[in-house]
N, C-alpha and C. Protein backbone atom coordinates (compact mmCIF):
# COMPACT_ATOMS: atom_id res chain seq x y z
N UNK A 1 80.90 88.10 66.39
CA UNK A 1 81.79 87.29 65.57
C UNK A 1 82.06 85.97 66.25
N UNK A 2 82.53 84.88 65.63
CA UNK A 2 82.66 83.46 66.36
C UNK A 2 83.76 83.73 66.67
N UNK A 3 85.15 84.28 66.92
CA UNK A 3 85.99 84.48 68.63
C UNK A 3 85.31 85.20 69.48
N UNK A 4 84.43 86.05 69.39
CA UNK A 4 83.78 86.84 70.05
C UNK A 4 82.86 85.52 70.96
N UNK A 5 82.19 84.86 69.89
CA UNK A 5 81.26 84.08 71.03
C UNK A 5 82.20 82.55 71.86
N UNK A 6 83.02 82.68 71.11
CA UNK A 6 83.86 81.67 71.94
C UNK A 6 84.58 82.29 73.40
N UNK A 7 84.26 83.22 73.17
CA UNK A 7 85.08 83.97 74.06
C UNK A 7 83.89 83.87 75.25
N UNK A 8 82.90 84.01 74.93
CA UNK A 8 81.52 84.32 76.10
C UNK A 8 81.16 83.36 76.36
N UNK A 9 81.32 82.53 75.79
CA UNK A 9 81.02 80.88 76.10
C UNK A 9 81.99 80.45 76.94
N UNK A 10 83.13 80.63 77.16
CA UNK A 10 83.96 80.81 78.55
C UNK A 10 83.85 81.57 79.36
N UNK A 11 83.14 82.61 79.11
CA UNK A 11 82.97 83.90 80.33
C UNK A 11 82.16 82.78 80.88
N UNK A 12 80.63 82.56 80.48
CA UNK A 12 79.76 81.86 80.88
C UNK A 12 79.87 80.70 81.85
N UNK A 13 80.43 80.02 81.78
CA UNK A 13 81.36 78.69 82.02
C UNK A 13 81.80 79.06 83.34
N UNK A 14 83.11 79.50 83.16
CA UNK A 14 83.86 79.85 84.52
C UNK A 14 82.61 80.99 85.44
N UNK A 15 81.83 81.53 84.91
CA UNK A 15 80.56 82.37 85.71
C UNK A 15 79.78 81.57 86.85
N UNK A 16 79.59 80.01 85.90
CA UNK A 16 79.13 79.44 86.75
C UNK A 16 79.62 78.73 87.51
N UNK A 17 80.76 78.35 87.16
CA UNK A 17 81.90 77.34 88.03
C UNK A 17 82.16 78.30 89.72
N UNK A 18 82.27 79.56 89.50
CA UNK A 18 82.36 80.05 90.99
C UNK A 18 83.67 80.87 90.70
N UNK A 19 84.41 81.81 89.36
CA UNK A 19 85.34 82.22 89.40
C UNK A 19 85.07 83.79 89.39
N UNK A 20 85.98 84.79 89.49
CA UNK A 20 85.94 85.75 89.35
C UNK A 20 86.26 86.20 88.07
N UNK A 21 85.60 87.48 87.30
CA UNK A 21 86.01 87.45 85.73
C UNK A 21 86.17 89.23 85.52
N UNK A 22 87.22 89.38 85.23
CA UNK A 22 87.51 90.68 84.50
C UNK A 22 87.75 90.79 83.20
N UNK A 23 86.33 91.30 82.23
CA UNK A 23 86.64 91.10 81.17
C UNK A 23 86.67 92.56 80.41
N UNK A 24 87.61 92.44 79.63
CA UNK A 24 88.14 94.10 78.80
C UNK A 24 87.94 93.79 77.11
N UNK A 25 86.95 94.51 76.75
CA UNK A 25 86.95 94.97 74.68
C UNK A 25 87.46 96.30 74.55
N UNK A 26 88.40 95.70 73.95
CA UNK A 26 89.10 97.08 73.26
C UNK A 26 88.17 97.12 71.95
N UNK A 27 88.65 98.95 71.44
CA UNK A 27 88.13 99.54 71.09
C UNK A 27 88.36 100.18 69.71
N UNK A 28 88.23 100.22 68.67
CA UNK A 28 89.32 100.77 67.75
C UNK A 28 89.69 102.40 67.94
N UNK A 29 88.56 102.99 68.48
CA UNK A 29 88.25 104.43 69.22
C UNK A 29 88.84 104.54 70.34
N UNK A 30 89.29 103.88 71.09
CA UNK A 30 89.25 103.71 72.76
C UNK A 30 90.57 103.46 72.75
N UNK A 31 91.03 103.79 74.52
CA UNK A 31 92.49 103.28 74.61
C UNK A 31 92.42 102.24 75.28
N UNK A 32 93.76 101.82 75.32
CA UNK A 32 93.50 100.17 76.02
C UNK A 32 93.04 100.64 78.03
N UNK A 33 93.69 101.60 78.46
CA UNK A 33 93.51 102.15 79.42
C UNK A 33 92.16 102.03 79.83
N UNK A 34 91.30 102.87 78.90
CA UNK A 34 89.67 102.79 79.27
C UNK A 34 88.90 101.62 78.87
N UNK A 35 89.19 100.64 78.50
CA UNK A 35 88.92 99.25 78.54
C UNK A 35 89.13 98.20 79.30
N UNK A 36 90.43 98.21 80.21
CA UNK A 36 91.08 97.98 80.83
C UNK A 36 90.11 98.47 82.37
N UNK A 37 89.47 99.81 82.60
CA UNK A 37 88.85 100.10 83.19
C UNK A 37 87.40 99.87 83.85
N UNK A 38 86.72 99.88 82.34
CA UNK A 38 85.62 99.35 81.80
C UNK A 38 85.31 98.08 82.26
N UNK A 39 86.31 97.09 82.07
CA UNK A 39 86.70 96.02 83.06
C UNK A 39 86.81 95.50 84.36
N UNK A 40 86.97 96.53 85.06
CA UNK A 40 87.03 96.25 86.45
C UNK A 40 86.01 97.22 86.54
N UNK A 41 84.99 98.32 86.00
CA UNK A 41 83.87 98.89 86.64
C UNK A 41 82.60 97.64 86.03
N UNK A 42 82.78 96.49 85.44
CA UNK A 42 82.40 96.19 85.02
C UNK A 42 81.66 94.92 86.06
N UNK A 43 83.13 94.69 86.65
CA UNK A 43 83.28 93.46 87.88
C UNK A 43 82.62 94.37 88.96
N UNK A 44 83.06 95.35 89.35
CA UNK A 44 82.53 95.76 90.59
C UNK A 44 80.96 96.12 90.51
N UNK A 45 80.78 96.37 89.55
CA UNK A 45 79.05 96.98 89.24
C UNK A 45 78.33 94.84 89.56
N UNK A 46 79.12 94.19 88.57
CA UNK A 46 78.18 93.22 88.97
C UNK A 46 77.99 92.42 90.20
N UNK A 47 79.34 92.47 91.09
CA UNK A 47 78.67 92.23 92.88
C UNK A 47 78.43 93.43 93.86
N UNK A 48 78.49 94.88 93.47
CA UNK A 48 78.07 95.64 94.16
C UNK A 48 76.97 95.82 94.98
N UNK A 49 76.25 95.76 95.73
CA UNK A 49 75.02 95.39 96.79
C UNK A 49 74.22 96.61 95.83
N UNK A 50 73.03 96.57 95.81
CA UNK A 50 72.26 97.02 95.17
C UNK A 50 71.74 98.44 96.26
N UNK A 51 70.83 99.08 95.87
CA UNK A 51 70.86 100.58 96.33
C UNK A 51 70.01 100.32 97.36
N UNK A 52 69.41 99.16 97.91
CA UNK A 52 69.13 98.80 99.04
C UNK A 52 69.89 97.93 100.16
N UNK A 53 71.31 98.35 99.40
CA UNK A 53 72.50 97.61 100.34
C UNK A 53 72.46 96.06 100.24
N UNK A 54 71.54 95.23 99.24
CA UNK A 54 71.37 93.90 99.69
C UNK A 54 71.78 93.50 98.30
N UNK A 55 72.27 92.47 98.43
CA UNK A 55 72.78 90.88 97.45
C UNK A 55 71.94 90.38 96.88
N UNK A 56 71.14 90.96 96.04
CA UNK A 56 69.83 89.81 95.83
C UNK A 56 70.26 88.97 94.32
N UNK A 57 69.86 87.70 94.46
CA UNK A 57 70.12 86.59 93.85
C UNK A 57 71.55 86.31 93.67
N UNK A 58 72.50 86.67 94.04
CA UNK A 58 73.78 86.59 94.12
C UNK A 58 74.32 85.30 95.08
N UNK A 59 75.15 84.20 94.94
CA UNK A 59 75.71 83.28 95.11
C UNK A 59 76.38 84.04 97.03
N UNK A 60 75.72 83.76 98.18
CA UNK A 60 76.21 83.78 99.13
C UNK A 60 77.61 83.92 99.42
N UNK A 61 78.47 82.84 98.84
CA UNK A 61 80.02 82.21 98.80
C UNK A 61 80.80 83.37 98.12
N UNK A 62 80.05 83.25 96.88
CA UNK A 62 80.82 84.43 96.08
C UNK A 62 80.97 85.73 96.51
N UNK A 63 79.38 86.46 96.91
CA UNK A 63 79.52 87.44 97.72
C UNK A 63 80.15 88.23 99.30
N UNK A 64 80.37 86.58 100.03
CA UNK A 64 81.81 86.88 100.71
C UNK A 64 82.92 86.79 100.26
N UNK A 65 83.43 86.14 99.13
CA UNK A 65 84.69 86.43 98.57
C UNK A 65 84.93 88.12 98.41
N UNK A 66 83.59 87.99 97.27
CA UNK A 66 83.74 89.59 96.73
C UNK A 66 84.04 90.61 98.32
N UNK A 67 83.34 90.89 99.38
CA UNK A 67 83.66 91.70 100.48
C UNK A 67 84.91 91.07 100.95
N UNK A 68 85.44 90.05 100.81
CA UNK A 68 86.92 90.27 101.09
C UNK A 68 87.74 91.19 100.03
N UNK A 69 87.71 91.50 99.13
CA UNK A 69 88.60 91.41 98.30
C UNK A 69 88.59 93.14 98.19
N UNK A 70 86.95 93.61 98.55
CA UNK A 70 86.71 94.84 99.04
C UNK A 70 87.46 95.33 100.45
N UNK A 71 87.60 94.37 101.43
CA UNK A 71 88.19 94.52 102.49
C UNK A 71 90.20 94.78 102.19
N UNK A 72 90.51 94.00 101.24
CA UNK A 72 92.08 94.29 101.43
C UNK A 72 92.07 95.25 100.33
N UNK A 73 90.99 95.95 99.38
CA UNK A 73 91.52 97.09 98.80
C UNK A 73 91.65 98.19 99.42
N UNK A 74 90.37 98.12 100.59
CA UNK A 74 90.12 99.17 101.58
C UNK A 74 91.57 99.08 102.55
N UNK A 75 92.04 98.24 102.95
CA UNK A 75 93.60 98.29 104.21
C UNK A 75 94.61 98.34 103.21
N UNK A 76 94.92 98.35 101.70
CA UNK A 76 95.89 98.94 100.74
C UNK A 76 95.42 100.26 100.35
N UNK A 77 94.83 100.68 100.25
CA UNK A 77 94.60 102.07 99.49
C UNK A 77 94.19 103.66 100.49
N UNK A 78 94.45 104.50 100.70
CA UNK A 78 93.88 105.55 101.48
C UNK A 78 93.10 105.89 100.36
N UNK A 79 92.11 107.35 101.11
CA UNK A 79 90.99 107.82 100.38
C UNK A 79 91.38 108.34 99.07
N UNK A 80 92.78 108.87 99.37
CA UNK A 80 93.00 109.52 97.95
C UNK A 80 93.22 108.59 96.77
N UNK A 81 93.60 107.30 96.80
CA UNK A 81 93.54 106.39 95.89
C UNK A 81 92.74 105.83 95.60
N UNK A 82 91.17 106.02 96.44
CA UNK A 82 89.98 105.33 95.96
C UNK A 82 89.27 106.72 94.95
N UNK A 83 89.41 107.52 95.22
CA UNK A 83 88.96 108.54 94.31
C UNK A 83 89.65 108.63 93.22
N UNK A 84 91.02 108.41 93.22
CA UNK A 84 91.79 108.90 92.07
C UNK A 84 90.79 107.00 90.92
N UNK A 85 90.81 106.41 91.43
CA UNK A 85 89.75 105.50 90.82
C UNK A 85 88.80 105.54 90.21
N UNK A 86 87.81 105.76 91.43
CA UNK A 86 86.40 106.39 91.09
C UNK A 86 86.26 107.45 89.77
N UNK A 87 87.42 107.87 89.92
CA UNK A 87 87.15 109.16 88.40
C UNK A 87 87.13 108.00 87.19
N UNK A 88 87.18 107.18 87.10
CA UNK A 88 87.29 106.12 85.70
C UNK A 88 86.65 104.66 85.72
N UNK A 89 86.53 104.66 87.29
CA UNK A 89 85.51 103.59 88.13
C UNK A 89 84.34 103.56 88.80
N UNK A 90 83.42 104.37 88.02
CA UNK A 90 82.66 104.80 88.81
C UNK A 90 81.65 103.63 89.97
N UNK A 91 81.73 102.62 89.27
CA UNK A 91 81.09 101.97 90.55
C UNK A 91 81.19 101.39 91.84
N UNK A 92 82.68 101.75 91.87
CA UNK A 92 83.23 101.54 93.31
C UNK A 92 82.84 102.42 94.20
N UNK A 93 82.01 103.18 93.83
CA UNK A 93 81.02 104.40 95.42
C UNK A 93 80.14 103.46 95.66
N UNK A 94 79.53 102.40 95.21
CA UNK A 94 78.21 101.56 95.46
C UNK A 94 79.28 100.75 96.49
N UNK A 95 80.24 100.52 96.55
CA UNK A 95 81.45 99.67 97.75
C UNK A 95 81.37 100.69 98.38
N UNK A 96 82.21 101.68 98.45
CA UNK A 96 82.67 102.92 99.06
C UNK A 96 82.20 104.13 98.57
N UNK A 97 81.29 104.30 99.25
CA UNK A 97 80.09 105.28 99.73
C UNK A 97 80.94 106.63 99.48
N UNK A 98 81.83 106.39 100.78
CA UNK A 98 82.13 107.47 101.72
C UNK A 98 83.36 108.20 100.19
N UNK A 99 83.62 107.76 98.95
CA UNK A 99 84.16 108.58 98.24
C UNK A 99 83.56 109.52 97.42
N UNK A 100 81.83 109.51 97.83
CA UNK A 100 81.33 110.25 96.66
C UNK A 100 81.03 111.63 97.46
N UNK A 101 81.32 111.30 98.76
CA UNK A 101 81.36 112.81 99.71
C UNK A 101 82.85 113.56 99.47
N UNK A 102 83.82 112.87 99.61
CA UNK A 102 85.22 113.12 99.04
C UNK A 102 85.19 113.64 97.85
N UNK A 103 84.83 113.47 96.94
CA UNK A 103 84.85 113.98 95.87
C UNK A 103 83.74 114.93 95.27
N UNK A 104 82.63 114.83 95.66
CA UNK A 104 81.95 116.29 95.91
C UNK A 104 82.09 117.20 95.46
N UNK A 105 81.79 117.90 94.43
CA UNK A 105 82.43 118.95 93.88
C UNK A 105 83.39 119.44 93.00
N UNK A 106 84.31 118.14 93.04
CA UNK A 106 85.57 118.60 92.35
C UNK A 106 85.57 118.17 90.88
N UNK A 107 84.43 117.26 90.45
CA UNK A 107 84.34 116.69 89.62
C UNK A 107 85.25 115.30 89.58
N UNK A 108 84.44 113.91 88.77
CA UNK A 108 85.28 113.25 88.17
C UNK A 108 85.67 112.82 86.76
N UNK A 109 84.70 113.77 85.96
CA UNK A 109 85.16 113.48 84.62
C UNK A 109 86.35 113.68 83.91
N UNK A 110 87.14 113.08 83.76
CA UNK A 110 88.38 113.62 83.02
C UNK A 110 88.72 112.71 81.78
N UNK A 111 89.46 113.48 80.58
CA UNK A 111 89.55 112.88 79.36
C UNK A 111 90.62 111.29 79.67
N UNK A 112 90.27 110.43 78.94
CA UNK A 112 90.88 109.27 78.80
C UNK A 112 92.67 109.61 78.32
N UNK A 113 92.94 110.41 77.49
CA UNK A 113 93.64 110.38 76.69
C UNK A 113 94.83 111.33 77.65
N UNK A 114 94.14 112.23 78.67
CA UNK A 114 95.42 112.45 79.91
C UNK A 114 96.23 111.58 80.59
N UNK A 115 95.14 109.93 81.06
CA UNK A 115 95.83 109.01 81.58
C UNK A 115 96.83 108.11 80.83
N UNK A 116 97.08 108.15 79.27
CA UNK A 116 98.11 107.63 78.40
C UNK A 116 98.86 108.44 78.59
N UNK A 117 98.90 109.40 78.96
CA UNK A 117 100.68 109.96 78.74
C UNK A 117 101.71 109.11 79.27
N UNK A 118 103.11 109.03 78.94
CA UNK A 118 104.16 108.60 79.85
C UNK A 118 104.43 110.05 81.18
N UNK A 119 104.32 109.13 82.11
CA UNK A 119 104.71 110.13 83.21
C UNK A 119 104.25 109.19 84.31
N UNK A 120 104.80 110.07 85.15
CA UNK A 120 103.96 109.74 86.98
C UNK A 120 102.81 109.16 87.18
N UNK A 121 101.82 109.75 86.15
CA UNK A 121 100.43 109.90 86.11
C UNK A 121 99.97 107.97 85.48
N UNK A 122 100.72 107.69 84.41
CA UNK A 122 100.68 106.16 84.03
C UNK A 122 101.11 105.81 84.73
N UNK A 123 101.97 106.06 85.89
CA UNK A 123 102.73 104.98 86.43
C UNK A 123 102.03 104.84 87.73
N UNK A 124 100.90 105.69 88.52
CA UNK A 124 100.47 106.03 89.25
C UNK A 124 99.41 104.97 89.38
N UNK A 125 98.69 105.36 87.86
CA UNK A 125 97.08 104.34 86.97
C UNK A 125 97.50 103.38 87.34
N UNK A 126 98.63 102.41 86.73
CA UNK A 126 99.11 101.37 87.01
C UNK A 126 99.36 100.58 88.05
N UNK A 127 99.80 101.47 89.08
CA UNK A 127 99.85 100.56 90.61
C UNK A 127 98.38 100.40 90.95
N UNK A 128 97.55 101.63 90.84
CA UNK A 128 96.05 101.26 91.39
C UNK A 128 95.39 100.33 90.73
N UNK A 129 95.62 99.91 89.68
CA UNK A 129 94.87 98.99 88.95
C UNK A 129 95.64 97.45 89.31
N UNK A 130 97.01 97.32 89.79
CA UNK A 130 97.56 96.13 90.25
C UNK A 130 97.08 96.33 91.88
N UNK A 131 96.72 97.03 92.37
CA UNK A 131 96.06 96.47 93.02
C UNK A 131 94.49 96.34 93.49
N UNK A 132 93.92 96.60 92.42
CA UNK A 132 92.58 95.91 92.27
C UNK A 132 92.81 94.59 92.09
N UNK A 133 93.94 94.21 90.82
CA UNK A 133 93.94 93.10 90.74
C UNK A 133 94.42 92.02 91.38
N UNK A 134 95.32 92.40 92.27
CA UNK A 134 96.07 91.63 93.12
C UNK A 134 94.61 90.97 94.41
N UNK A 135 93.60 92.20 94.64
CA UNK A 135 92.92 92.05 95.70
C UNK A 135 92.21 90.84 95.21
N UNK A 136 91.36 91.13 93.68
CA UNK A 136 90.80 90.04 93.22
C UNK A 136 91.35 88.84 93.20
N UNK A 137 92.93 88.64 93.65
CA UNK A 137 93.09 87.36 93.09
C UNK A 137 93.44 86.86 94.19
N UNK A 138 93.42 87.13 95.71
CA UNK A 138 93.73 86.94 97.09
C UNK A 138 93.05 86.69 97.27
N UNK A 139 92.24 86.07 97.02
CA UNK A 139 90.99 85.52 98.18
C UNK A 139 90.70 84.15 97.54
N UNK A 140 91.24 83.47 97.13
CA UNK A 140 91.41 82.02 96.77
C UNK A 140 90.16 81.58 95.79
N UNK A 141 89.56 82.73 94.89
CA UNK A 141 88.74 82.65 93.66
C UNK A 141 89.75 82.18 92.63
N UNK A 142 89.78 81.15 91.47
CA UNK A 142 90.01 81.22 90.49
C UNK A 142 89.39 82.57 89.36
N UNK A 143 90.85 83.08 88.67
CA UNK A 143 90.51 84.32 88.03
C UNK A 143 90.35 84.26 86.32
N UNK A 144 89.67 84.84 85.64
CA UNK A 144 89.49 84.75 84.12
C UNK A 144 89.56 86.18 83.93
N UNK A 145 90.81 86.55 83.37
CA UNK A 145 90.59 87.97 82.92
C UNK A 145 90.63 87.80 80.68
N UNK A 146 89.86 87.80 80.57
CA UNK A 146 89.09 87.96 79.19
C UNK A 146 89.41 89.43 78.14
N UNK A 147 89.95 89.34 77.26
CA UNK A 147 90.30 90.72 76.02
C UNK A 147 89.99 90.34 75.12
N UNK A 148 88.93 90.82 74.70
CA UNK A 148 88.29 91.01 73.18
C UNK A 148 88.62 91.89 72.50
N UNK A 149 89.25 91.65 71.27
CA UNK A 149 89.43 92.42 69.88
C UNK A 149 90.88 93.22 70.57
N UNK A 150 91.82 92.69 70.84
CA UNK A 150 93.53 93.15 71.03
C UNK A 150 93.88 93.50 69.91
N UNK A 151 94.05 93.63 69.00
CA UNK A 151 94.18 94.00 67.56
C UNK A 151 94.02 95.76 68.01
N UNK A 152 92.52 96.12 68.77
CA UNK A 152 92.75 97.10 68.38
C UNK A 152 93.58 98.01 69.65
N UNK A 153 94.22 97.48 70.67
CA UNK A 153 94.81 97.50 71.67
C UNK A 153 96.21 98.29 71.50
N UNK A 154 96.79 97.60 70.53
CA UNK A 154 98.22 98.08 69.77
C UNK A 154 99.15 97.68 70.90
N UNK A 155 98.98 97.32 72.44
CA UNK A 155 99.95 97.28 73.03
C UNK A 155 99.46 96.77 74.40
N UNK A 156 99.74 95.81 75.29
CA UNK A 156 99.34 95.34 76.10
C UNK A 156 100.18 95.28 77.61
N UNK A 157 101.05 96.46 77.45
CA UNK A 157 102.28 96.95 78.43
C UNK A 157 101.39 96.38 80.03
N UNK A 158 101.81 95.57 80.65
CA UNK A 158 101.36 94.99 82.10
C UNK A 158 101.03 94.19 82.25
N UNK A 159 100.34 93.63 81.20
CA UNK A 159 99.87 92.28 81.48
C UNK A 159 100.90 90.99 81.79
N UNK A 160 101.91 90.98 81.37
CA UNK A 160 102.61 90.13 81.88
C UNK A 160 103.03 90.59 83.17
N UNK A 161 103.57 91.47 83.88
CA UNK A 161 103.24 91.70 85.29
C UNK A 161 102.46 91.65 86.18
N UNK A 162 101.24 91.59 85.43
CA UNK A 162 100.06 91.54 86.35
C UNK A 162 100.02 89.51 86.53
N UNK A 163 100.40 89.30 85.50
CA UNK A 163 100.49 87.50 85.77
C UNK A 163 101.53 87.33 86.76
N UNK A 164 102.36 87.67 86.11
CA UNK A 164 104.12 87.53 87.13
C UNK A 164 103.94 87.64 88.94
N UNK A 165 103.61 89.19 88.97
CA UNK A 165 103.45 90.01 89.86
C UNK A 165 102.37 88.79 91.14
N UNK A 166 101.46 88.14 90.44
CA UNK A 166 100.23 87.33 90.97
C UNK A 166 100.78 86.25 91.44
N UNK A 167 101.32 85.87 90.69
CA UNK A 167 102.52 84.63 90.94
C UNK A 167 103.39 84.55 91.72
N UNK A 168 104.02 85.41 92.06
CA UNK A 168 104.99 85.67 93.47
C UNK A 168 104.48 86.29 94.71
N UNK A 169 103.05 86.72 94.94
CA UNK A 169 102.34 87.20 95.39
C UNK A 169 102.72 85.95 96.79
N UNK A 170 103.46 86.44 98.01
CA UNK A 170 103.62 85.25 99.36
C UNK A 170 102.04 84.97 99.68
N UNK A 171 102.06 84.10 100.19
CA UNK A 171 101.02 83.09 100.58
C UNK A 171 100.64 83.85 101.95
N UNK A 172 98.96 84.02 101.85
CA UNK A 172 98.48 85.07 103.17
C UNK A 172 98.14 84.17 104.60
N UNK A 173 97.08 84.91 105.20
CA UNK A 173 96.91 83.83 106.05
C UNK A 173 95.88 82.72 105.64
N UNK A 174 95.18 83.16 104.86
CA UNK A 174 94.15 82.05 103.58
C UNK A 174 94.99 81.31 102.76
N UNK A 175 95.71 80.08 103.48
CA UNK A 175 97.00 79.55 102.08
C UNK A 175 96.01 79.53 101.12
N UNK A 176 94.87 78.90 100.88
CA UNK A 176 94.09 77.94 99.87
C UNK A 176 94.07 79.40 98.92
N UNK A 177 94.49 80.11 99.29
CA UNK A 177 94.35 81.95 98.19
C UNK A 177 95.73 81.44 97.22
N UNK A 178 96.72 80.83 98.03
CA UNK A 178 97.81 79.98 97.25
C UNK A 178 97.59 79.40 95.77
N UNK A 179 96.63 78.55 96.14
CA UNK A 179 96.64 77.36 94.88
C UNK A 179 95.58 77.49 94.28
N UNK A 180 94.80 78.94 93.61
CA UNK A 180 94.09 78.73 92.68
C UNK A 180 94.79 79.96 91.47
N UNK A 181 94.67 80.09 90.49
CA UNK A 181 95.50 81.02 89.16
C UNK A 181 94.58 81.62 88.23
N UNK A 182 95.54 82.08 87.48
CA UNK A 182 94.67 83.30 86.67
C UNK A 182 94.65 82.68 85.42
N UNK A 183 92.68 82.82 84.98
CA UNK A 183 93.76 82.38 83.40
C UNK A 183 93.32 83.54 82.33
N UNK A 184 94.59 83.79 81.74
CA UNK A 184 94.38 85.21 80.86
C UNK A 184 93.93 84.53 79.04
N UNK A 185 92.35 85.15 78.80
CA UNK A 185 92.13 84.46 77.71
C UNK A 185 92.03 85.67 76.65
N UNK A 186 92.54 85.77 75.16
CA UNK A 186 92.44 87.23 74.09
C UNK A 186 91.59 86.40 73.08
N UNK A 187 91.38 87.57 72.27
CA UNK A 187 91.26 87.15 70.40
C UNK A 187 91.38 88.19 70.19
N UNK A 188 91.84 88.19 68.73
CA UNK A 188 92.45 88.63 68.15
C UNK A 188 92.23 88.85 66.60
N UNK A 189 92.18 89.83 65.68
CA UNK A 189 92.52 89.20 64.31
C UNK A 189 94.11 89.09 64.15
N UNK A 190 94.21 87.80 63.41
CA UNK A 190 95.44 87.79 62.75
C UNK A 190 96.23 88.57 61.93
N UNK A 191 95.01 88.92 60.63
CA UNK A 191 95.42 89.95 59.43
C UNK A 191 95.35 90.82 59.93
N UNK A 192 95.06 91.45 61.50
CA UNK A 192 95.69 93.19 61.57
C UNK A 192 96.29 93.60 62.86
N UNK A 193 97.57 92.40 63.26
CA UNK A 193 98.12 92.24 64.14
C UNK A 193 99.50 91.88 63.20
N UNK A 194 100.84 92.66 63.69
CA UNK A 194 102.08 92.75 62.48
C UNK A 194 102.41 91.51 63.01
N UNK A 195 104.12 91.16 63.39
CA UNK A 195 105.16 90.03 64.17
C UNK A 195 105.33 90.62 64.93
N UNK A 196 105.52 91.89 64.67
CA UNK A 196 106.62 92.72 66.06
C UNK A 196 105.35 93.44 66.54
N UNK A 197 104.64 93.66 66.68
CA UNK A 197 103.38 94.54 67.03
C UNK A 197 103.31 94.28 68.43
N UNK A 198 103.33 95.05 69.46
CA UNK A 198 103.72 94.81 70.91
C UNK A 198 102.67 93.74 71.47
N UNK A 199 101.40 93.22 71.34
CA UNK A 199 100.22 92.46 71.51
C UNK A 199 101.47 90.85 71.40
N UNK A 200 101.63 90.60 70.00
CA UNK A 200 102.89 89.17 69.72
C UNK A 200 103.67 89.20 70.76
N UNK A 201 104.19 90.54 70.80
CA UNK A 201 105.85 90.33 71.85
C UNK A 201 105.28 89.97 73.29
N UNK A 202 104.28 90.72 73.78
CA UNK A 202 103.45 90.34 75.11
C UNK A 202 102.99 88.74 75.11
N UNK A 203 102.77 87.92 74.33
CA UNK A 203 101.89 86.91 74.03
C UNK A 203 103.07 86.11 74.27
N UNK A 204 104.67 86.27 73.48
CA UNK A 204 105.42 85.19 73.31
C UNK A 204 106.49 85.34 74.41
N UNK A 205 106.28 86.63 75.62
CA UNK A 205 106.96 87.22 76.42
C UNK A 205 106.51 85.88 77.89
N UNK A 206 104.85 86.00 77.74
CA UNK A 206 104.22 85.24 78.84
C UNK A 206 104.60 83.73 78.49
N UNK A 207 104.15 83.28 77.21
CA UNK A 207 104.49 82.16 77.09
C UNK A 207 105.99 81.52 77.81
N UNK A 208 106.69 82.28 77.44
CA UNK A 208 108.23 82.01 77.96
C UNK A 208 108.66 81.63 78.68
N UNK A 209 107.58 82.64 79.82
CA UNK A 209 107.69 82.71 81.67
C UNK A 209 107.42 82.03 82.28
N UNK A 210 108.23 81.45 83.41
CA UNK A 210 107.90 80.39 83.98
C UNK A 210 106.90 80.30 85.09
N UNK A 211 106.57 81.68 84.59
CA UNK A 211 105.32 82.04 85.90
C UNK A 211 103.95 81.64 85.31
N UNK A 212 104.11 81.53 84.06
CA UNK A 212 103.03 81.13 83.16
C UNK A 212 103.05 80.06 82.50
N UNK A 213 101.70 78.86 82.42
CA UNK A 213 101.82 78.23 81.27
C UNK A 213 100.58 77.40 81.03
């Protein structure tokens, strides 16, 4: 569809400019959760070193960004939080190897529709996924996180935290990780998106914020 290709025509763009891009299509089938996912196995599959451990044709610069960003998920997370991942991420074993021995056996398939519940368990999803994103956005890459077809999303609960949250994020020992930002791009249909439909309230929530603009 033409938001659809307007939309890739900026993926494209910032691809080549040197940014990092997490991009999520929701689903009319799907939850926003496993899209949301899909998204970041999406990023990690495309700088993951290939099954001969090597970078091939991959932007040098970029590919040390990317192993930083692998480096502060690895000194935030113990093993049990890279697995509890891996069950919905699978390409973070091509980073971290050493979780597909960890997990061994126990299986990682599990239904999508366990991780929507309200409980511990969302609230759990949620920190691990802020800090994927937090890692991605520490290392002084400009970020494009991209949502296609929100309409069928129904609800976009984090995303303004995940901006906010980025934004107050203190300055590391890389200031220049300081002064580059995120830019969060959607589409949408109009005719099947209400006023009050939580996607609007998220949209006119960020706008607001002075963390955003």
């Amino acid at each position: 569809s033409g938001k659809s290709s307007l939309l890739q025509s900026l993926i494209h763009t910032c691809n080549q400019e040197g940014w990092f891009i997490v991009s999520c299509k929701f689903e009319k089938l799907g939850t926003p959760i496993k899209a949301i996912a899909k998204g970041f196995d999406d990023f990690f599959g495309n700088w993951a070193p290939d099954d001969n451990g090597a970078y091939s044709a991959l932007d040098p610069a970029m590919v040390e960004s990317f192993r930083q960003v692998c480096r502060t998920i690895s000194y935030t997370l113990d093993e049990e939080g890279l697995c509890e991942l891996y069950e919905i991420i699978p390409n973070l074993v091509r980073v971290f190897p050493e979780i597909a021995t960890a997990t061994k056996g126990q299986g990682r398939d599990k239904e999508y529709s366990s991780i929507d519940i309200v409980g511990s368990v969302t609230k759990r999803r949620s920190y691990l996924f802020h800090v994927l994103f937090k890692a991605i956005c520490s290392v002084g890459r400009p970020v494009l996180v991209a949502h296609d077809d929100m309409h069928w999303a129904h609800s976009m609960e984090g995303l303004k935290e995940f901006i906010v949250d980025y934004v107050n994020l203190p300055c590391s020992a890389n200031k220049e990780a300081c002064h580059h930002g995120v830019m969060v791009v959607g589409t949408f249909r109009s005719n099947e998106v209400g006023e009050n439909e939580g996607i609007i309230k998220t949209i006119a929530s960020i706008e607001q914020s002075k963390s955003a603009r």
